[in-house]
Protein backbone atom coordinates (compact mmCIF):
# COMPACT_ATOMS: atom_id res chain seq x y z
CA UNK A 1 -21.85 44.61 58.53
CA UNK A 2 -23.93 46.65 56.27
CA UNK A 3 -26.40 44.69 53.99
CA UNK A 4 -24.70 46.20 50.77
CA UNK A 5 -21.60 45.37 52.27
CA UNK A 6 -22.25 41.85 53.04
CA UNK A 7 -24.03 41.44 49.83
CA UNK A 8 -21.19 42.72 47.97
CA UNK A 9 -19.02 40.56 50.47
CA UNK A 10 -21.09 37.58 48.79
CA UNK A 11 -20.68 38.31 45.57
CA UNK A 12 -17.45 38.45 45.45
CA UNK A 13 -16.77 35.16 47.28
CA UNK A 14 -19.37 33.52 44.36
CA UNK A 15 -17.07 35.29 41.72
CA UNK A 16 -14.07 33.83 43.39
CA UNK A 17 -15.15 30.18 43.33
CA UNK A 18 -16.68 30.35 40.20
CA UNK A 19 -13.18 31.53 38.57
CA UNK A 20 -11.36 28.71 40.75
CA UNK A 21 -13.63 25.88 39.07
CA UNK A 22 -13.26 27.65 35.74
CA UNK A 23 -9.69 27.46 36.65
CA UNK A 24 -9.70 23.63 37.79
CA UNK A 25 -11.51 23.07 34.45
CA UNK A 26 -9.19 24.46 32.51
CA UNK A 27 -7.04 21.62 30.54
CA UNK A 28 -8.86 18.93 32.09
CA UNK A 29 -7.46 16.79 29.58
CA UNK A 30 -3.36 16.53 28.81
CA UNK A 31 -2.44 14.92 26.59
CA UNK A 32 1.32 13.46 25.37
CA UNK A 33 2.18 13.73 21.67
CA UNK A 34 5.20 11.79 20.64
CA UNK A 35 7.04 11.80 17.66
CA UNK A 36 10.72 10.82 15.92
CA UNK A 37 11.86 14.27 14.26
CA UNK A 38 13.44 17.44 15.74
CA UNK A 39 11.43 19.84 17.82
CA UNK A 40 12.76 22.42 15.38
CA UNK A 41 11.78 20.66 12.26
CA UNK A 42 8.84 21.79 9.79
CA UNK A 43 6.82 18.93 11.25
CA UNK A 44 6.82 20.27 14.73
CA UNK A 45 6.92 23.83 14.19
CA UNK A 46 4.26 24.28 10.90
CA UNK A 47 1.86 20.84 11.29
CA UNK A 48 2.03 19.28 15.21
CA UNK A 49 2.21 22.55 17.28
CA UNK A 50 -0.16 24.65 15.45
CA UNK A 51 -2.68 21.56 15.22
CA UNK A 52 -2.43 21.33 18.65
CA UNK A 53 -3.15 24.70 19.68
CA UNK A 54 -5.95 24.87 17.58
CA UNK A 55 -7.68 21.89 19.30
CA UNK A 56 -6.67 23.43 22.67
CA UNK A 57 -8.54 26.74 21.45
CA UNK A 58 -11.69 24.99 20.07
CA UNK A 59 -11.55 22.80 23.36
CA UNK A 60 -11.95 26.11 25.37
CA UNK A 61 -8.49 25.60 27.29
CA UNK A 62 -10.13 22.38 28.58
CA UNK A 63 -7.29 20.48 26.95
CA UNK A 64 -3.71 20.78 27.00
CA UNK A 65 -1.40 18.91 24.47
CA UNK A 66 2.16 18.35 25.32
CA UNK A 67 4.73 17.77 22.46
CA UNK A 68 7.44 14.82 22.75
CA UNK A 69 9.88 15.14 19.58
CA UNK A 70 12.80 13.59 18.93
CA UNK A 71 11.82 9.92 20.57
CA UNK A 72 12.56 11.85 24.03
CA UNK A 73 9.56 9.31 25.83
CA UNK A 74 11.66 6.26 24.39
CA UNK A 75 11.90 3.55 22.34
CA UNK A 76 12.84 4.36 18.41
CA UNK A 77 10.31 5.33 15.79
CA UNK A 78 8.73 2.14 14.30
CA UNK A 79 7.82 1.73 18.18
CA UNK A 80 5.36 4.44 18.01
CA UNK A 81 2.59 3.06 16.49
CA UNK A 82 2.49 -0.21 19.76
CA UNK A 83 3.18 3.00 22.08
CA UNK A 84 -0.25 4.59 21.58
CA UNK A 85 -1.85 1.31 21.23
CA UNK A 86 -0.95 0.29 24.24
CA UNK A 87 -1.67 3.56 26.01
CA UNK A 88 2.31 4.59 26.52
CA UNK A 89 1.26 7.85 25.30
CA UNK A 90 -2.02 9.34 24.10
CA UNK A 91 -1.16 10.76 20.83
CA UNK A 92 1.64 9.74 18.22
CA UNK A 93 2.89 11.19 14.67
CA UNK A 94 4.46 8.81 12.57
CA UNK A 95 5.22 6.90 9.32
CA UNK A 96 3.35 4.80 8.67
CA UNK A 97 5.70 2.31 6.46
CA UNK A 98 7.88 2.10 9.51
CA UNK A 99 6.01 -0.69 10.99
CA UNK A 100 5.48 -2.59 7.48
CA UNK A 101 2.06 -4.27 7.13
CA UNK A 102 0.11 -2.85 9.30
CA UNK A 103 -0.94 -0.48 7.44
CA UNK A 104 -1.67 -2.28 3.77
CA UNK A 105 -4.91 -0.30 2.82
CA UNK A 106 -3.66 3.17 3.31
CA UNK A 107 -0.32 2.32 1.36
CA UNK A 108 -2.35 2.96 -1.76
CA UNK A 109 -1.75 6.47 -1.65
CA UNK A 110 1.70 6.26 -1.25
CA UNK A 111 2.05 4.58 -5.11
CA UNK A 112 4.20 5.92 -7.66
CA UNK A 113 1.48 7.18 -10.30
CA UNK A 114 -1.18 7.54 -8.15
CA UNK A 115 0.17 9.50 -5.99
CA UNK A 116 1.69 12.16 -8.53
CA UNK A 117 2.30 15.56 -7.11
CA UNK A 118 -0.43 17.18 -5.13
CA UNK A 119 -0.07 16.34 -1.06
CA UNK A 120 -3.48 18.67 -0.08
CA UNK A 121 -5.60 16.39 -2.97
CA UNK A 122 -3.96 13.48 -1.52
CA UNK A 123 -4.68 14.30 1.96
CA UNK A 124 -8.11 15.29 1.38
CA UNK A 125 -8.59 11.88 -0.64
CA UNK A 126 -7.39 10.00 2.17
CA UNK A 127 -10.35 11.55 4.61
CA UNK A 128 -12.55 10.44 1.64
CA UNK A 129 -11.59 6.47 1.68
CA UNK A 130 -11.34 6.42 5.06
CA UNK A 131 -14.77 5.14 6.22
CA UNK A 132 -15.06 3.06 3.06
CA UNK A 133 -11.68 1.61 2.67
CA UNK A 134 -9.27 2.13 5.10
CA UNK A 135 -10.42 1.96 8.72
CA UNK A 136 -9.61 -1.73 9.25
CA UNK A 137 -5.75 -0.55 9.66
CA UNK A 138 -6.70 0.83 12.56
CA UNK A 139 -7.22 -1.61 14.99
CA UNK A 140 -6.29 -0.14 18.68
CA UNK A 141 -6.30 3.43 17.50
CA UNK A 142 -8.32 6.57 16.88
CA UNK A 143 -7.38 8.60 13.84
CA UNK A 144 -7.48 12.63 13.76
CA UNK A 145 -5.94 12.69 10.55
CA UNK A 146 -3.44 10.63 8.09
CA UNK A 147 -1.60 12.54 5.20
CA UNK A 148 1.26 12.67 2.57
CA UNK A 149 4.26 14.63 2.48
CA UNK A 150 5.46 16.75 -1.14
CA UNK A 151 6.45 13.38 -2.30
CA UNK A 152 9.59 11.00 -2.76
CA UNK A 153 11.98 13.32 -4.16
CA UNK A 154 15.63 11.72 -4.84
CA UNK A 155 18.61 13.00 -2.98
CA UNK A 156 21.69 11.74 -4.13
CA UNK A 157 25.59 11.48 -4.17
CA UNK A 158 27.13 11.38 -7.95
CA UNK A 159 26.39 12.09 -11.12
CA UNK A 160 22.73 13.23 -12.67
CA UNK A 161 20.09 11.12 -13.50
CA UNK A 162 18.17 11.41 -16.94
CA UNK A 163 16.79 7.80 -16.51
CA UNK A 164 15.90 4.71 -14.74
CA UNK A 165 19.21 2.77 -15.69
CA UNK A 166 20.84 5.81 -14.01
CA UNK A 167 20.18 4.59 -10.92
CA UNK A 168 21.02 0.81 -11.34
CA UNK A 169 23.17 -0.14 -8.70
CA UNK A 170 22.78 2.40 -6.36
CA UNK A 171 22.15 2.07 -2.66
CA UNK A 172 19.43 4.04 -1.77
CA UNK A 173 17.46 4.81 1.77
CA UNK A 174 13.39 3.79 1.38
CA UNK A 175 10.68 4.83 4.15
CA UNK A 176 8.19 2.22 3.46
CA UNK A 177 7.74 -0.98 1.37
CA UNK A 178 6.28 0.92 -1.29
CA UNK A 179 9.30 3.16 -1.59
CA UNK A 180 11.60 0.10 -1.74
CA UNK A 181 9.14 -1.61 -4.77
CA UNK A 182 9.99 1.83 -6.12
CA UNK A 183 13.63 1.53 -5.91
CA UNK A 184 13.59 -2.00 -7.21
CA UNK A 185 11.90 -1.04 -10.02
CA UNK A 186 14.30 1.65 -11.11
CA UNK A 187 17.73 -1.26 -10.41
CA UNK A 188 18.45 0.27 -7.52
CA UNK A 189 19.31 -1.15 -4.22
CA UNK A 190 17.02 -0.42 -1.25
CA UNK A 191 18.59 0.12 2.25
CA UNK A 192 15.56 0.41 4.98
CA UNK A 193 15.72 3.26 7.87
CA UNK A 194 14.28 5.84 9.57
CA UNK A 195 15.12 9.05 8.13
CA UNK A 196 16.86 10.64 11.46
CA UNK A 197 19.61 7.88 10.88
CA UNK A 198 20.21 8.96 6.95
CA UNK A 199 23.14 11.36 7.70
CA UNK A 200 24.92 8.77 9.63
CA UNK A 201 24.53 6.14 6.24
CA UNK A 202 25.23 9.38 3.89
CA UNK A 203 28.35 9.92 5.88
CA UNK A 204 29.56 6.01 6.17
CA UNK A 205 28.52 5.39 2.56
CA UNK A 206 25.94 2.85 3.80
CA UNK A 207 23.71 4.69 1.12
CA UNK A 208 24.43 6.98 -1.64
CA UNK A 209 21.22 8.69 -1.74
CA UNK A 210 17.21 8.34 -0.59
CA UNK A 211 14.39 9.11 -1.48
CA UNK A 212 12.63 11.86 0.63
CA UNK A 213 11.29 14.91 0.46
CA UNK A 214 12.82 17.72 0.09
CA UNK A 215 11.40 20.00 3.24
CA UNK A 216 13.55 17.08 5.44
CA UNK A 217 17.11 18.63 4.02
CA UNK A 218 17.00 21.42 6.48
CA UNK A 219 16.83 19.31 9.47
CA UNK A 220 19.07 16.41 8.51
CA UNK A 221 21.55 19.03 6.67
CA UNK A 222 21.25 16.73 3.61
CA UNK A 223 22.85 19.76 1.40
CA UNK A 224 25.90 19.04 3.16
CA UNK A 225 25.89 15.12 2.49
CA UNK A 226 24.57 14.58 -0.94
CA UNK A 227 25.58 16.01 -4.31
CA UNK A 228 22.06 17.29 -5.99
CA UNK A 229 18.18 16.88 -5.65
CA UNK A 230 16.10 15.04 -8.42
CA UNK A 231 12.35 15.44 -9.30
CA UNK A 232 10.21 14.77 -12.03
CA UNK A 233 8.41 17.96 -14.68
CA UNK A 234 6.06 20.13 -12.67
CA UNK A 235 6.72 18.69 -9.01
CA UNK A 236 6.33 14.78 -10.63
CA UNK A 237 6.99 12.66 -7.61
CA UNK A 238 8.15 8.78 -7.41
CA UNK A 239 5.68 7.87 -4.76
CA UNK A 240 4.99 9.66 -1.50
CA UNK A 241 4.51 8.54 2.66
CA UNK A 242 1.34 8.72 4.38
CA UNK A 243 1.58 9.63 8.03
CA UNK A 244 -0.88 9.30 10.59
CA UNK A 245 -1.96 11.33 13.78
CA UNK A 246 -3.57 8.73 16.29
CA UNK A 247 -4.94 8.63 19.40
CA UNK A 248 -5.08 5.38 22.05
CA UNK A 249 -8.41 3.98 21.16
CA UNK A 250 -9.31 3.69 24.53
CA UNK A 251 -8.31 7.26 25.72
CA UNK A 252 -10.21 8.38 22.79
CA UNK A 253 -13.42 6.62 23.92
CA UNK A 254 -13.00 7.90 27.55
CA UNK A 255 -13.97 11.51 25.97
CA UNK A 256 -16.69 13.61 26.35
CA UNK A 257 -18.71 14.17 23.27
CA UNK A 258 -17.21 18.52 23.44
CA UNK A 259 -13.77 17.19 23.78
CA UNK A 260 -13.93 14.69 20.99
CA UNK A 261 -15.81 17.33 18.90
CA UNK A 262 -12.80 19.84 19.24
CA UNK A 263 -10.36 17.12 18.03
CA UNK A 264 -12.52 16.62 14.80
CA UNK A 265 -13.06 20.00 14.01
CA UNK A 266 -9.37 20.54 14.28
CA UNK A 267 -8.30 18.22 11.80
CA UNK A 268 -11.41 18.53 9.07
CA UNK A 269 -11.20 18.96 5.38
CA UNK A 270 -9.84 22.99 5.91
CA UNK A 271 -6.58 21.64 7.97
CA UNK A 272 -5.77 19.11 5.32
CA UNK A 273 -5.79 21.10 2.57
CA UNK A 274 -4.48 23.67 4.53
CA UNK A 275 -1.53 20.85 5.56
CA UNK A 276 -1.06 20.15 1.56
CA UNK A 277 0.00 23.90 1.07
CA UNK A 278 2.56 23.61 4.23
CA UNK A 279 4.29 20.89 2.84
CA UNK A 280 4.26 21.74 -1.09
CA UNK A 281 5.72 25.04 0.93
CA UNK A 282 8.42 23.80 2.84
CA UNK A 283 9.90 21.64 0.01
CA UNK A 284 11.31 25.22 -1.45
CA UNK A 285 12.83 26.01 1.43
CA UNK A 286 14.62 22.57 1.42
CA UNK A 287 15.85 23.51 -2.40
CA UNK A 288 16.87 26.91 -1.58
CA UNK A 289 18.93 25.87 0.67
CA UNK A 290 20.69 22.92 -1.50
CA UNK A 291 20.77 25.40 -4.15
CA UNK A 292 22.84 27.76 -2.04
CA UNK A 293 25.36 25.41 -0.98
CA UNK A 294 26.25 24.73 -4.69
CA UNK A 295 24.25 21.56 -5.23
CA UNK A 296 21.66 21.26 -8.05
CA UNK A 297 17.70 20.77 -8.15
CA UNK A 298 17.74 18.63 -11.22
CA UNK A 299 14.01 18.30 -12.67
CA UNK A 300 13.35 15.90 -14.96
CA UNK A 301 12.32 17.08 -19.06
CA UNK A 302 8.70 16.16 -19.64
CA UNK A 303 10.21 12.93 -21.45
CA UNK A 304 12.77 11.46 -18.68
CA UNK A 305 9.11 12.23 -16.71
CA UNK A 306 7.64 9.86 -18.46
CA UNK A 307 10.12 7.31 -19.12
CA UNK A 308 9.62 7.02 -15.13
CA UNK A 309 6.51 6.82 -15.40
CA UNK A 310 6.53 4.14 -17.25
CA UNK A 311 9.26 1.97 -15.78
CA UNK A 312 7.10 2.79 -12.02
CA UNK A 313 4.11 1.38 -13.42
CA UNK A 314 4.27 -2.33 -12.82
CA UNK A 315 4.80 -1.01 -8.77
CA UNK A 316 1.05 -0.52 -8.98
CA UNK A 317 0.85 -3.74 -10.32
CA UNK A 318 2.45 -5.22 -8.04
CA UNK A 319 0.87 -3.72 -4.72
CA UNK A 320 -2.73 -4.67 -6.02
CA UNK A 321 -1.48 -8.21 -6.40
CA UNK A 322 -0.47 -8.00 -3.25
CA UNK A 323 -3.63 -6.63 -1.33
CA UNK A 324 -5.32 -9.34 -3.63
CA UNK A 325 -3.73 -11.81 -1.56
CA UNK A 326 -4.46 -10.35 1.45
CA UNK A 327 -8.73 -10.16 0.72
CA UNK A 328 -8.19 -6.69 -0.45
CA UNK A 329 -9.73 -5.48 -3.11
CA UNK A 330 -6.57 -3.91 -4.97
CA UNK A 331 -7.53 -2.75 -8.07
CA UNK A 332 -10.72 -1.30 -6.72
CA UNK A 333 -8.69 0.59 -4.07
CA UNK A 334 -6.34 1.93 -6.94
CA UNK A 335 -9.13 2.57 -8.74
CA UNK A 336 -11.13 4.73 -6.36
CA UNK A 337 -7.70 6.54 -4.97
CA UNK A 338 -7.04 7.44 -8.22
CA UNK A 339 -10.71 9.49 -8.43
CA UNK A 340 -10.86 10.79 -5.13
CA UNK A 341 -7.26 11.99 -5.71
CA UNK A 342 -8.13 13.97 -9.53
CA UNK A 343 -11.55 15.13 -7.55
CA UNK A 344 -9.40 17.23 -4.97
CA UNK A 345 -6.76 18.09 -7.53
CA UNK A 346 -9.73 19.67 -10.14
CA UNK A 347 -11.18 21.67 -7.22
């Protein structure tokens, strides 16, 4: 064989088994992402899969994450959070209030009045107290990110509501602790669930209403089971849920520096307040669509606004006597949420 030939010959054979290790490097690292909603809800479709294929692209194709909605790996959804601490699965989205306790730090955000209207401030604040304030939730786990949703919203069966005595009585679906302290405070009755099993209770008449957000009414059909959606003046909120995206602790610290690097740069300051716009966003779409079907989006007059206010107040009272007891500082924690919170909001 000619020199050129067999130099050529060499060449290509280098070429070859450089693009095959290129190839066997490529997603190195799967990963399994479970969560509890509909692979066709906003959560999948506008927050987990684009998240995900952003750390894929800043991991170079090295990694690969797969998506498991819907509670397809097992188990039911306050399950998650022992799941990826016990290395079941690598990754989990989930509320956080579904496994009550755990999480007693982070629930700050999630108080009426401190929490007002603003998920990206609220997000952003949470990245702020983490270090600081909140890591000691998470024991066992590895955090890319924890945020809010829009806010708890009130869907509901009967008539409107102009005040808290409105809703005395009433049997209502909470998503956390703080959401039934919420409930209690306004004379209503809480009924804890996870939010896929709210149609059923609509339906049965286990509840008359919940509160939720109002970008879940598309993938429950909640215009079809309640009668109208209720918010406070300019987006007022009675409380919100924090979520969290974890990681096994353990997976996480198996990691290359590169591949942990990708995950963090994924899920920095520019995705949550990018994640705050998506949800403020997708709550429209869940009151155009109640609005077509005939049902009203009742907001609250600036007064009614703050005659819940008020009447939610003594919630945050009661939550920072409650971390008191725990070796919390409470009022410090409400304090501080409070000003990391108006920071993002002024920016």
């Amino acid at each position: 064989m000619e020199p050129g030939r067999r130099l050529a010959g060499l060449l290509a054979t280098a070429a070859a088994a450089i693009w095959t290790a290129g190839a066997a490097l490529a997603q190195d690292y799967t990963f399994k992402l479970h969560h509890f909603l509909p692979a066709t809800s906003p959560t999948q479709t506008e927050t987990l899969a684009p998240w995900a294929r952003a750390v894929e692209a800043r991991s170079g194709g090295r990694v690969k994450i797969e998506i498991y909605p819907s509670m397809t790996l097992g188990g039911r959804p306050p399950e998650l959070v022992t799941q990826a601490r016990d290395g079941v699965v690598d990754l989990i989205w989930v509320v956080n209030g579904y496994t009550p306790g755990l999480f007693p730090r982070t629930e700050v955000m999630e108080l009426p009045n401190v929490y007002v209207n603003d998920p990206g401030a609220a997000n952003l604040a949470l990245a702020d107290l983490f270090e600081s304030d909140l890591k000691p939730d998470y024991k066992g786990l590895e955090v890319m990110f924890l945020h809010v949703h829009a806010g708890n919203g009130i869907a509901l069966r009967g008539p409107e509501v102009h005040a808290p005595a409105d809703l005395a009585g009433r049997k209502m679906r909470i998503p956390s602790r703080t959401g039934a302290w919420v409930l209690e405070a306004l004379g209503a009755v809480p009924v804890a669930m996870p939010v896929p099993e709210l149609p059923q209770a609509l339906q049965k008449g286990v509840v008359d209403g919940a509160l939720v957000p109002f970008e879940i009414v598309p993938a429950l059909k909640l215009q079809d089971q309640t009668d109208r959606l209720i918010e406070g003046d300019r987006n007022t909120r009675f409380g919100t849920t924090t979520f969290q995206l974890s990681m096994n602790k353990a997976r996480w610290d198996s990691l290359p520096p590169e591949i942990q690097t990708a995950f963090r740069e994924a899920s920095g300051p520019e995705w949550l307040a990018e994640l705050g716009r998506i949800w403020r966003a997708t709550e429209e779409t869940g009151v155009a669509l109640t609005t077509a079907a005939g049902k009203p989006h009742q907001v609250l007059s600036p007064e009614e606004t703050e005659a819940f206010r008020t009447a939610l107040e003594p919630v945050v009272e009661r939550w920072i006597e409650d971390a008191d007891r725990r070796g919390i500082d409470g009022a410090g924690l409400v304090a501080r949420a409070r000003a990391a919170v108006a920071a993002h909001a002024s920016r």
